[in-house]
PDB file of N, CA and C in Angstrom:
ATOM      1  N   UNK A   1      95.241  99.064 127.085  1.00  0.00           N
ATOM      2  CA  UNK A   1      94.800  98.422 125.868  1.00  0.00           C
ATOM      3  C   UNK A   1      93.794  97.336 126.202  1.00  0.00           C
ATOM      4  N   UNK A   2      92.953  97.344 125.347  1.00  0.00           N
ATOM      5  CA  UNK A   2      92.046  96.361 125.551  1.00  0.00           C
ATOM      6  C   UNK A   2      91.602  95.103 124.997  1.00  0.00           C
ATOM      7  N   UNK A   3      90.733  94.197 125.166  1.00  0.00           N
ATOM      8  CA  UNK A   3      90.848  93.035 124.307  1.00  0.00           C
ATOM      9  C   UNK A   3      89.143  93.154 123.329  1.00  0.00           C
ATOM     10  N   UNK A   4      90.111  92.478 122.188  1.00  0.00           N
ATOM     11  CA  UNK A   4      88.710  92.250 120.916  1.00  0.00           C
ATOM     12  C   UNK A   4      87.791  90.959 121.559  1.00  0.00           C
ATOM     13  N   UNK A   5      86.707  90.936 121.665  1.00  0.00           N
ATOM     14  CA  UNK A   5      86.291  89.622 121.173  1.00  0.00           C
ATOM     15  C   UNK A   5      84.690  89.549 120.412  1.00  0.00           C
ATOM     16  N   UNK A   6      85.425  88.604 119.551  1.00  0.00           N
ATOM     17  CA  UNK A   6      84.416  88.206 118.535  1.00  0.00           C
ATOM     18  C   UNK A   6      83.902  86.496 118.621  1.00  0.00           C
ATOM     19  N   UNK A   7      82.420  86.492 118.333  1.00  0.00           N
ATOM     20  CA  UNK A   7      81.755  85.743 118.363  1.00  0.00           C
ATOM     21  C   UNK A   7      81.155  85.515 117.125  1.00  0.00           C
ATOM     22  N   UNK A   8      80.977  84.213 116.618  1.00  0.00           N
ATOM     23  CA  UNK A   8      80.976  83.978 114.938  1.00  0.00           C
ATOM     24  C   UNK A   8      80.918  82.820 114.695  1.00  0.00           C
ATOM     25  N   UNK A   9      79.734  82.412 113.911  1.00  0.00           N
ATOM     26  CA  UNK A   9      79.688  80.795 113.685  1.00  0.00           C
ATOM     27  C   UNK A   9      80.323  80.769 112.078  1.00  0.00           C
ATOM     28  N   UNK A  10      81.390  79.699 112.369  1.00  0.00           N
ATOM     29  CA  UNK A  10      82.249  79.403 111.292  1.00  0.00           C
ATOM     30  C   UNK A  10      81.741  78.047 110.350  1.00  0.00           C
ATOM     31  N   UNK A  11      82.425  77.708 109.257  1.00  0.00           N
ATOM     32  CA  UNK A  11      81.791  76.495 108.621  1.00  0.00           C
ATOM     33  C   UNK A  11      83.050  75.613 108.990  1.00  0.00           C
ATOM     34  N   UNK A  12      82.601  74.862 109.260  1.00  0.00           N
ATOM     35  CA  UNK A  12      83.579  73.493 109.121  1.00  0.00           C
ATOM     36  C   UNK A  12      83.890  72.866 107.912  1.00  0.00           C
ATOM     37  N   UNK A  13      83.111  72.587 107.293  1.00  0.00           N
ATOM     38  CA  UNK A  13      83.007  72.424 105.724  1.00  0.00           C
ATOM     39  C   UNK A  13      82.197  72.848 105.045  1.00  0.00           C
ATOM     40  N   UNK A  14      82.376  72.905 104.015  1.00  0.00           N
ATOM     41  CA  UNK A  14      81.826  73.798 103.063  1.00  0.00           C
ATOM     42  C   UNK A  14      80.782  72.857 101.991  1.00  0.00           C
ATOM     43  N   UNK A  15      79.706  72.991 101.861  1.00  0.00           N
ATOM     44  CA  UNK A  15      78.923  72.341 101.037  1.00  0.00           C
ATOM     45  C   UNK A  15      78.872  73.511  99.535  1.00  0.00           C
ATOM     46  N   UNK A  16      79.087  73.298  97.743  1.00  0.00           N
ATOM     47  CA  UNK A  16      78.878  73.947  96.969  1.00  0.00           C
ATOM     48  C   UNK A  16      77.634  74.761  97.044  1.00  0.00           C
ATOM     49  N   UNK A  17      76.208  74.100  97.527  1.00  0.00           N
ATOM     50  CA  UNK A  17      75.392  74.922  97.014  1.00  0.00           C
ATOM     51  C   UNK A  17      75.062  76.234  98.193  1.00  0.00           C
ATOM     52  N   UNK A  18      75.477  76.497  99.076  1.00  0.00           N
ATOM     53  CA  UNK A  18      75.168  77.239 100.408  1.00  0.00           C
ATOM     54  C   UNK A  18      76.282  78.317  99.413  1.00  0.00           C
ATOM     55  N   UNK A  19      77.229  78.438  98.678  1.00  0.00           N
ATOM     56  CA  UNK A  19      77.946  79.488  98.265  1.00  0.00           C
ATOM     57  C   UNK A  19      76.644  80.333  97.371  1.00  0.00           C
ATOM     58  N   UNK A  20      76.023  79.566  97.228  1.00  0.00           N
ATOM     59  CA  UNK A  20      74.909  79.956  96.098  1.00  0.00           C
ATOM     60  C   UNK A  20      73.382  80.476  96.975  1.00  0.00           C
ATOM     61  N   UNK A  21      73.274  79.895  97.532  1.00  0.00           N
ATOM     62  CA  UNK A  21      72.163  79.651  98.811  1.00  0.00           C
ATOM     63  C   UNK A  21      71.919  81.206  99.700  1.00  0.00           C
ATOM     64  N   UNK A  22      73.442  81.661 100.025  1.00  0.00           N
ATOM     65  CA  UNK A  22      73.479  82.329 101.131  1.00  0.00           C
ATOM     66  C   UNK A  22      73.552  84.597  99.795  1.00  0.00           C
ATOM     67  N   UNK A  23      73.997  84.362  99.087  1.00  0.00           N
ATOM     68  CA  UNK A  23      73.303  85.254  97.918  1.00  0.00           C
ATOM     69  C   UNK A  23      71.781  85.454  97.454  1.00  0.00           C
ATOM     70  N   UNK A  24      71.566  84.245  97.305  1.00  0.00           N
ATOM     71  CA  UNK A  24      70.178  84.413  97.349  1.00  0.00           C
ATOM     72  C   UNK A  24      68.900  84.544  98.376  1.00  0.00           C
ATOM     73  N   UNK A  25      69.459  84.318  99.614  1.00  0.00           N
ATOM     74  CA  UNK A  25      68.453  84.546 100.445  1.00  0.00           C
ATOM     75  C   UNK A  25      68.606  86.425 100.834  1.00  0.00           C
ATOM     76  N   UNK A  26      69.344  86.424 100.449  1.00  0.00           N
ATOM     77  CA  UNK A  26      69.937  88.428 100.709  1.00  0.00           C
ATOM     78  C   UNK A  26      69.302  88.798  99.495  1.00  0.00           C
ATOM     79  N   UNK A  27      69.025  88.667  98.261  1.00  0.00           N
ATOM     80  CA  UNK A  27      68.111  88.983  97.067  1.00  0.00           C
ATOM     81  C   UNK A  27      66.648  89.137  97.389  1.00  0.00           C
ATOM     82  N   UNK A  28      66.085  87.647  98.074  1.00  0.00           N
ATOM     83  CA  UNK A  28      64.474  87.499  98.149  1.00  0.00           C
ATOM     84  C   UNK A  28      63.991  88.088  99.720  1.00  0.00           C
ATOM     85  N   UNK A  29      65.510  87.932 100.529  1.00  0.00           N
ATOM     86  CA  UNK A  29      64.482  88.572 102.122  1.00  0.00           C
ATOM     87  C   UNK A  29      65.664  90.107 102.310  1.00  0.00           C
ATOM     88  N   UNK A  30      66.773  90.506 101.535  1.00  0.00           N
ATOM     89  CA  UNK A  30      67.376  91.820 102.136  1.00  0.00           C
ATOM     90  C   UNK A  30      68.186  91.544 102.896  1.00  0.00           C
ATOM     91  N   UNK A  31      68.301  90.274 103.981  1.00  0.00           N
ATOM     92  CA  UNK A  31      69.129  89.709 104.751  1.00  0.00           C
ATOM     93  C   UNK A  31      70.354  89.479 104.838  1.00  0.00           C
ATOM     94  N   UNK A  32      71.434  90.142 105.066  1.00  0.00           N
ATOM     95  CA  UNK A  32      72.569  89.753 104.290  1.00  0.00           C
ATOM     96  C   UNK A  32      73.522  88.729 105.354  1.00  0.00           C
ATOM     97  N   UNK A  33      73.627  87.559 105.131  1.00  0.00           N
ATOM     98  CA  UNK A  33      73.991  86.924 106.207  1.00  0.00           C
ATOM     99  C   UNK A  33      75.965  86.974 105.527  1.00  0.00           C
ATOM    100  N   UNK A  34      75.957  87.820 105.323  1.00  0.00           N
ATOM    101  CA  UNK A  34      77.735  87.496 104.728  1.00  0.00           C
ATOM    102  C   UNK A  34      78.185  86.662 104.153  1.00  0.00           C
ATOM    103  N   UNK A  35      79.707  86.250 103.577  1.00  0.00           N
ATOM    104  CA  UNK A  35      79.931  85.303 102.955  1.00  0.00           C
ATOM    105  C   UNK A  35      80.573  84.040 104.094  1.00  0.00           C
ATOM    106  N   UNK A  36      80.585  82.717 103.349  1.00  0.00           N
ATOM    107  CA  UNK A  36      80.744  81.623 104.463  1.00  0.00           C
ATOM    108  C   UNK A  36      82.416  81.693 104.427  1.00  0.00           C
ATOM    109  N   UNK A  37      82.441  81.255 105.728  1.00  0.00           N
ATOM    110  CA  UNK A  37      84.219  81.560 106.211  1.00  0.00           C
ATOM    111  C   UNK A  37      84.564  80.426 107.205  1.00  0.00           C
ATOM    112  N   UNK A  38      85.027  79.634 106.674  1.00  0.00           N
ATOM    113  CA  UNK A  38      85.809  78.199 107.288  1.00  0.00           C
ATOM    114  C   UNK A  38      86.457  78.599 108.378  1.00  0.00           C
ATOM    115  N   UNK A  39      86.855  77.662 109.346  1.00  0.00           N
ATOM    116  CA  UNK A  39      87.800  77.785 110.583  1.00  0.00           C
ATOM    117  C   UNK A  39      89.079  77.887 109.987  1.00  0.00           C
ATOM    118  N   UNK A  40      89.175  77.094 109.097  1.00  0.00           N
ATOM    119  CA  UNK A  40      90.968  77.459 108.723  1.00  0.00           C
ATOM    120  C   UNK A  40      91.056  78.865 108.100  1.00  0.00           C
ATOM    121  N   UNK A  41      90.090  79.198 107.169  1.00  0.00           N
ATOM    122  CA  UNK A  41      89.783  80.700 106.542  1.00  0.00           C
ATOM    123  C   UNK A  41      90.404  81.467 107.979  1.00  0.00           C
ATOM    124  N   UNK A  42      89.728  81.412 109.256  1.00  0.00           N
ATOM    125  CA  UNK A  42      89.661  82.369 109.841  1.00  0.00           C
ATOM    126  C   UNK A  42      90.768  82.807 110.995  1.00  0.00           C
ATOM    127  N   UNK A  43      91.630  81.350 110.832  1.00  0.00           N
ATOM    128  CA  UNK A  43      92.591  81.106 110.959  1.00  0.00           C
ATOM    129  C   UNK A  43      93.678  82.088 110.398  1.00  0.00           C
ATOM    130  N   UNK A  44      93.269  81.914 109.273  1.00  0.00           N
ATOM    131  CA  UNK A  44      94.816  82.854 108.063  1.00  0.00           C
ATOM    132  C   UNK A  44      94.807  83.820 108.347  1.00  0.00           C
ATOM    133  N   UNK A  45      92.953  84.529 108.542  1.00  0.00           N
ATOM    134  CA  UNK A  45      92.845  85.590 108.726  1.00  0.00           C
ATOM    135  C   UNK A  45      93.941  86.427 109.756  1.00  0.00           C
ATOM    136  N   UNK A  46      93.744  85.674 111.185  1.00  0.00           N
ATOM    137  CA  UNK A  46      94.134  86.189 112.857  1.00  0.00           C
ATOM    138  C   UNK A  46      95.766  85.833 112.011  1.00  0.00           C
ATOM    139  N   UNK A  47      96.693  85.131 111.562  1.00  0.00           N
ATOM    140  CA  UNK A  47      97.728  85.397 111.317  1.00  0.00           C
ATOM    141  C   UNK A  47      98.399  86.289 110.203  1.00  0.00           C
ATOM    142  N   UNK A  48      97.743  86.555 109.308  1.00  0.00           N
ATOM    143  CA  UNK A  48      97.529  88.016 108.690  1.00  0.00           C
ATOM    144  C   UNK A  48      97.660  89.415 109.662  1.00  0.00           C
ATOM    145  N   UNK A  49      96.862  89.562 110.368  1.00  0.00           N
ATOM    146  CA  UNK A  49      97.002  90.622 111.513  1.00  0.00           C
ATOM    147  C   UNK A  49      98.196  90.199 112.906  1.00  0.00           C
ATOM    148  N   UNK A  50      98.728  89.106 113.005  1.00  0.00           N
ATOM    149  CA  UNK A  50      99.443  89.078 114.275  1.00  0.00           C
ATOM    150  C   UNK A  50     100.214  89.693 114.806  1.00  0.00           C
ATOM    151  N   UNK A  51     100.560  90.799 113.978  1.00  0.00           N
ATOM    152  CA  UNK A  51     102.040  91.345 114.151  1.00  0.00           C
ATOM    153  C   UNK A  51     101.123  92.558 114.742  1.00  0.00           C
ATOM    154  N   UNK A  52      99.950  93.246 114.799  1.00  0.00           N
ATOM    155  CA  UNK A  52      99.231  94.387 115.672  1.00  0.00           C
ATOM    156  C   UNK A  52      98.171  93.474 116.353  1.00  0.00           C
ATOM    157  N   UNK A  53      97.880  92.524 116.240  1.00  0.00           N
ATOM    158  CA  UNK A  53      96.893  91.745 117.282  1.00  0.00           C
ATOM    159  C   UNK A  53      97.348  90.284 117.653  1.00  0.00           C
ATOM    160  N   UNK A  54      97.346  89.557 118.725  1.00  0.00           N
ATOM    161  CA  UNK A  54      97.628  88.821 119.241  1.00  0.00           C
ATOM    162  C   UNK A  54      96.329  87.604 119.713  1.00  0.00           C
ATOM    163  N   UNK A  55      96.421  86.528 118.431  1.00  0.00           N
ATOM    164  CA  UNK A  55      95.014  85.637 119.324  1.00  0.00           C
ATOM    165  C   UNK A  55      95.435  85.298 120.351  1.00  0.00           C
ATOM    166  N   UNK A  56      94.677  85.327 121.674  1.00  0.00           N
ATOM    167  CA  UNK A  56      94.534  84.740 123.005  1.00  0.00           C
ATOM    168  C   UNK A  56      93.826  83.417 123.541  1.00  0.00           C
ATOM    169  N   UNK A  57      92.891  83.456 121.928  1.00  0.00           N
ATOM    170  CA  UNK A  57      92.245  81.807 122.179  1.00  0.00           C
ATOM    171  C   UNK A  57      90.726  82.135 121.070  1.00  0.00           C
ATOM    172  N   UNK A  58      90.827  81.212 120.412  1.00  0.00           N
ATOM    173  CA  UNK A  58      89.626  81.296 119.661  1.00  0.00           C
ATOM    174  C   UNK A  58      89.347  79.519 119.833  1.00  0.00           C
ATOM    175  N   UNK A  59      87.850  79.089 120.262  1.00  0.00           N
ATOM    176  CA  UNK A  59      87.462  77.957 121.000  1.00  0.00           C
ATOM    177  C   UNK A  59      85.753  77.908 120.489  1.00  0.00           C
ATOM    178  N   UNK A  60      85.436  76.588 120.644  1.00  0.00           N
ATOM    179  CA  UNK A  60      83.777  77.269 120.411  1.00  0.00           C
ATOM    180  C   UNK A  60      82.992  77.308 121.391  1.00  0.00           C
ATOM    181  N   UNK A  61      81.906  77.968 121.480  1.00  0.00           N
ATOM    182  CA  UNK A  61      81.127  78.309 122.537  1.00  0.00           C
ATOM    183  C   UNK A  61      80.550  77.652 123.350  1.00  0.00           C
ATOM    184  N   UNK A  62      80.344  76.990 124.561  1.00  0.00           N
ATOM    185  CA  UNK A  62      79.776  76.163 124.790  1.00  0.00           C
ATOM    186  C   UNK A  62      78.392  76.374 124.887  1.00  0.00           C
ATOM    187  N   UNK A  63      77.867  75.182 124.620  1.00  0.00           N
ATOM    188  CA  UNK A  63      76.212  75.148 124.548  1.00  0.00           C
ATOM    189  C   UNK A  63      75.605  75.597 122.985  1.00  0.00           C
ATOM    190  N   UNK A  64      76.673  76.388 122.415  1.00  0.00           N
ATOM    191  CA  UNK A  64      75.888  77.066 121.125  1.00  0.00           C
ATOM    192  C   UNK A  64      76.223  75.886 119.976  1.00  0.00           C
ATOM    193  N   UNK A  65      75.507  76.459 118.538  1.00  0.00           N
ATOM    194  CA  UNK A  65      75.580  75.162 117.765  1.00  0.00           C
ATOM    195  C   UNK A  65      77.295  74.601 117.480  1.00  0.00           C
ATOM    196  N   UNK A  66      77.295  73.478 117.399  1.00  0.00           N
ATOM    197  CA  UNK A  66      78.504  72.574 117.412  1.00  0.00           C
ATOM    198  C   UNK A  66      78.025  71.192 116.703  1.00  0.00           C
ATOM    199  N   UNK A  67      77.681  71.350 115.432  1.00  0.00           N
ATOM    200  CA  UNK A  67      77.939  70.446 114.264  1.00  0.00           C
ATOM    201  C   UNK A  67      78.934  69.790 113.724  1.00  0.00           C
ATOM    202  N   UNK A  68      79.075  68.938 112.458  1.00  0.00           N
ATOM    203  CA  UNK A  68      79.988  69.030 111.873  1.00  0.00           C
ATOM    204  C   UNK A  68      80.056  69.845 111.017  1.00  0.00           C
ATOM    205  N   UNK A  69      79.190  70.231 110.264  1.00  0.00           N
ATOM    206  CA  UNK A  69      79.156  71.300 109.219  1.00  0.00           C
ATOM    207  C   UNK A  69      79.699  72.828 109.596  1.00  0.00           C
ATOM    208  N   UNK A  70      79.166  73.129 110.983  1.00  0.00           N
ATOM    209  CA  UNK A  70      79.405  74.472 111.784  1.00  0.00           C
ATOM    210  C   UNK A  70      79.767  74.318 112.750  1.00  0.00           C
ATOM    211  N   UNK A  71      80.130  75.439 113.171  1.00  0.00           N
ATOM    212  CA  UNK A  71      80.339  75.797 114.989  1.00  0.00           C
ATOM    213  C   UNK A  71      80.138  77.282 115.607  1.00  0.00           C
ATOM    214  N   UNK A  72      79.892  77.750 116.206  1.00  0.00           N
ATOM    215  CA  UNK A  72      79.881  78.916 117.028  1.00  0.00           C
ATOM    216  C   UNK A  72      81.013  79.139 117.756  1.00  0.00           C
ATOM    217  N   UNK A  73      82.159  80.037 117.453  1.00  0.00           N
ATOM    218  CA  UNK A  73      83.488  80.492 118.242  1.00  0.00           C
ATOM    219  C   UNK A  73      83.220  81.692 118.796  1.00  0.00           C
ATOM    220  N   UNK A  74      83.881  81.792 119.855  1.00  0.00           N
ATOM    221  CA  UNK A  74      84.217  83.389 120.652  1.00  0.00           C
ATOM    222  C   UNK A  74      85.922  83.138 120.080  1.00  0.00           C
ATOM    223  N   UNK A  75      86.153  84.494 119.317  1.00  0.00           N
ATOM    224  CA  UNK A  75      88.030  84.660 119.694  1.00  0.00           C
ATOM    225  C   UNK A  75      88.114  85.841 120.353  1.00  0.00           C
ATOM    226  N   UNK A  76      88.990  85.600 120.975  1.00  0.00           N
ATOM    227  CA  UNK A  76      89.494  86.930 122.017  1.00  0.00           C
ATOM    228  C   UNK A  76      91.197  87.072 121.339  1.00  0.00           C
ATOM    229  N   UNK A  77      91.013  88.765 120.816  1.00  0.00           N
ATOM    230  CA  UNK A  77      92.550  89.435 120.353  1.00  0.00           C
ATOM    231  C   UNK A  77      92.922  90.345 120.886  1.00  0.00           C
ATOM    232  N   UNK A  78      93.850  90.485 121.276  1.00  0.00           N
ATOM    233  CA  UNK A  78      94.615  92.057 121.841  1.00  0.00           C
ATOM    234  C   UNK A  78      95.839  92.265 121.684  1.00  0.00           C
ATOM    235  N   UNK A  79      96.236  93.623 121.781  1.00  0.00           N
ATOM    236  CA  UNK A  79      97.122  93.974 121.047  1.00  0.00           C
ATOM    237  C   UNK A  79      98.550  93.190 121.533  1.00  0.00           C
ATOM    238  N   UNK A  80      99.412  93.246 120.451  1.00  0.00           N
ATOM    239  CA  UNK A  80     100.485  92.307 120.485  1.00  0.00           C
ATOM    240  C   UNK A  80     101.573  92.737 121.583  1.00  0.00           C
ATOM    241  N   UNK A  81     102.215  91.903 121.849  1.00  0.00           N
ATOM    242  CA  UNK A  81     103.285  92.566 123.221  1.00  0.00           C
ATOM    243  C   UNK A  81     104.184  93.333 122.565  1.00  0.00           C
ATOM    244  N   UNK A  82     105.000  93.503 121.533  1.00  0.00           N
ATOM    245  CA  UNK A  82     105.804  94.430 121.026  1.00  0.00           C
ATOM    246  C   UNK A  82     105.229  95.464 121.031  1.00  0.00           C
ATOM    247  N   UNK A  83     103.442  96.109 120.653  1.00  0.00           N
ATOM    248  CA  UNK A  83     102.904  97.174 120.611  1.00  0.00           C
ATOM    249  C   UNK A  83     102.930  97.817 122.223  1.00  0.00           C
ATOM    250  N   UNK A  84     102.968  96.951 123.047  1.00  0.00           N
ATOM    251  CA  UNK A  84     102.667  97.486 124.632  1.00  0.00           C
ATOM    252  C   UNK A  84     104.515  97.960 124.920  1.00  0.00           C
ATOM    253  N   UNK A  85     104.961  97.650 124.524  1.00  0.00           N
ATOM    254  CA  UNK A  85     106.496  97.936 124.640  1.00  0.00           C
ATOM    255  C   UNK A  85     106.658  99.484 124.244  1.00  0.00           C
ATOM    256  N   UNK A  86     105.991 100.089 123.391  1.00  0.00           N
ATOM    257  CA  UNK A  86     106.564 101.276 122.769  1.00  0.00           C
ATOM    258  C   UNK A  86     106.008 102.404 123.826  1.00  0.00           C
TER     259      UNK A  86
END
């Protein structure tokens, strides 16, 4: 079994008009930069799945952007130890 990892700049906080901002730049350039997803968001997410994936460490990247507003994370997931049991 192998390990996930994902790399993903998260929001730290959330400003109202960027909910609005990030729709419209996918309208005028096609770009679709996705919707904005907080660290705690992404948080719920990895414990939502824990019971078939296992976080190993989600941290932010060094050198990449590290704001307050944002950050750049690598998480690394793999499958949970009860799944390696069967």
């Amino acid at each position: 079994h192998g390990k996930i990892y994902i790399t993903q700049t998260f929001q730290r906080r959330t400003l109202p008009f960027l909910n609005v901002i990030k729709p419209w730049i996918y309208f005028v350039t096609s770009i679709d930069f996705g919707q904005l997803i907080t660290t705690s968001k992404v948080k719920d997410l990895y414990k939502e799945v824990e019971e078939d994936l296992e976080l190993e460490s989600h941290a932010p990247i060094e050198g990449s952007i590290d704001t307050i507003l944002q950050g750049a994370y690598m998480s690394v997931l793999r499958h949970s130890a009860e799944e390696d049991e069967i």
